[in-house]
Protein backbone atom coordinates (compact mmCIF):
# COMPACT_ATOMS: atom_id res chain seq x y z
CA UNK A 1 -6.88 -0.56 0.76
CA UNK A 2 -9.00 -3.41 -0.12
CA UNK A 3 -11.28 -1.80 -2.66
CA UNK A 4 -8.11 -0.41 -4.05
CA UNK A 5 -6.85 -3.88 -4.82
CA UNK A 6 -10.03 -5.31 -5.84
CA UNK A 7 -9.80 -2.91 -8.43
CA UNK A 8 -6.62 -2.99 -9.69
CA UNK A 9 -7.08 -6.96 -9.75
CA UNK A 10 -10.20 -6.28 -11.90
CA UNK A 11 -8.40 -3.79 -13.99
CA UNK A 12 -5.84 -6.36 -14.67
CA UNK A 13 -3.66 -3.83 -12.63
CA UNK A 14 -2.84 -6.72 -9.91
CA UNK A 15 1.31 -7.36 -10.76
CA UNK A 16 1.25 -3.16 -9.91
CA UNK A 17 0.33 -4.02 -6.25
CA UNK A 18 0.71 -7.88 -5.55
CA UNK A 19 4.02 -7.57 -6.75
CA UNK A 20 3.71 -11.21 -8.54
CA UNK A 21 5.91 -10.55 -11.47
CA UNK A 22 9.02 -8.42 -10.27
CA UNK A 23 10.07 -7.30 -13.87
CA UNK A 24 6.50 -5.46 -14.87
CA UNK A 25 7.05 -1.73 -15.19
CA UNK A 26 4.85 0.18 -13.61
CA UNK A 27 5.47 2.52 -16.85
CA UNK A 28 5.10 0.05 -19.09
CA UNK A 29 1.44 -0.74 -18.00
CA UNK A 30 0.27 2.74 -17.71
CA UNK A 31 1.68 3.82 -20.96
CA UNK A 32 -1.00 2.00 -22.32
CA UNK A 33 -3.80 4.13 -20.99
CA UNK A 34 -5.53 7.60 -21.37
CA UNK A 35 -4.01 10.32 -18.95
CA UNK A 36 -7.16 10.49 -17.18
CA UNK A 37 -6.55 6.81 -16.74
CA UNK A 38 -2.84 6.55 -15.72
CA UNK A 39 -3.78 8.98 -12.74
CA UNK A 40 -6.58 7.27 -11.75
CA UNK A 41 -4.88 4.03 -11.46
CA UNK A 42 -2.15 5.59 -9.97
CA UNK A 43 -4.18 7.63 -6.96
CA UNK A 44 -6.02 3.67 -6.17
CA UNK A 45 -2.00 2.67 -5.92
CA UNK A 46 -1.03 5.75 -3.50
CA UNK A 47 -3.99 4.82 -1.74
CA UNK A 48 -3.59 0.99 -1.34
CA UNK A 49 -0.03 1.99 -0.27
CA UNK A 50 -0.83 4.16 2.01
CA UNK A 51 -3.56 1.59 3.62
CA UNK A 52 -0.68 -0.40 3.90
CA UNK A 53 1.73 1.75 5.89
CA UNK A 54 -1.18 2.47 8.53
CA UNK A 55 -2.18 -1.16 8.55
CA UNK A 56 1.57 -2.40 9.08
CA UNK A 57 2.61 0.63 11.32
CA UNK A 58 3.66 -0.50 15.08
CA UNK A 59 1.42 0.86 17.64
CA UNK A 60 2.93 3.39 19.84
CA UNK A 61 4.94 2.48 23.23
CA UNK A 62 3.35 3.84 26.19
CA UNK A 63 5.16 5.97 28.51
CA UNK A 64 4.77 2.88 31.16
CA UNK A 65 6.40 0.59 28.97
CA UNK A 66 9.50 2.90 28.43
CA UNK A 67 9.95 4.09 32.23
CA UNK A 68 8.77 0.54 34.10
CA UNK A 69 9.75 0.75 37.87
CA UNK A 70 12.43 -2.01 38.66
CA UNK A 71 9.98 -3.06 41.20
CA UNK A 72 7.16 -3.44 39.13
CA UNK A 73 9.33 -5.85 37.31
């Protein structure tokens, strides 16, 4: 996810995934570039996004946790 955002911040992509200016189109910017372009830019955004979910996803509960013993406690 990092590399991802270094590049978009490089590409002068960054408002597409730091989310600094709210009213920037995510159409809007990519209309600008080549096909080939527009889906590149927008696979490094699926994948930052992505990074993000796992990175920001609570770990499982363990079966312990759930079923504690009222004695244990």
């Amino acid at each position: 996810g990092e590399q991802e955002e270094l590049w978009l911040q490089d590409a002068g992509l960054s408002p597409l995934v730091t989310g600094e200016e709210e009213d920037v189109d995510k159409a809007v910017l990519l209309s600008t570039l080549t096909k080939t372009q527009a889906a590149a830019v927008q696979r490094r955004i699926d994948s930052y996004t992505c990074s993000l979910r796992k990175r920001n996803k609570t770990p499982p509960r363990h079966v312990r946790d759930i079923f504690a013993s009222p004695l244990a406690q």
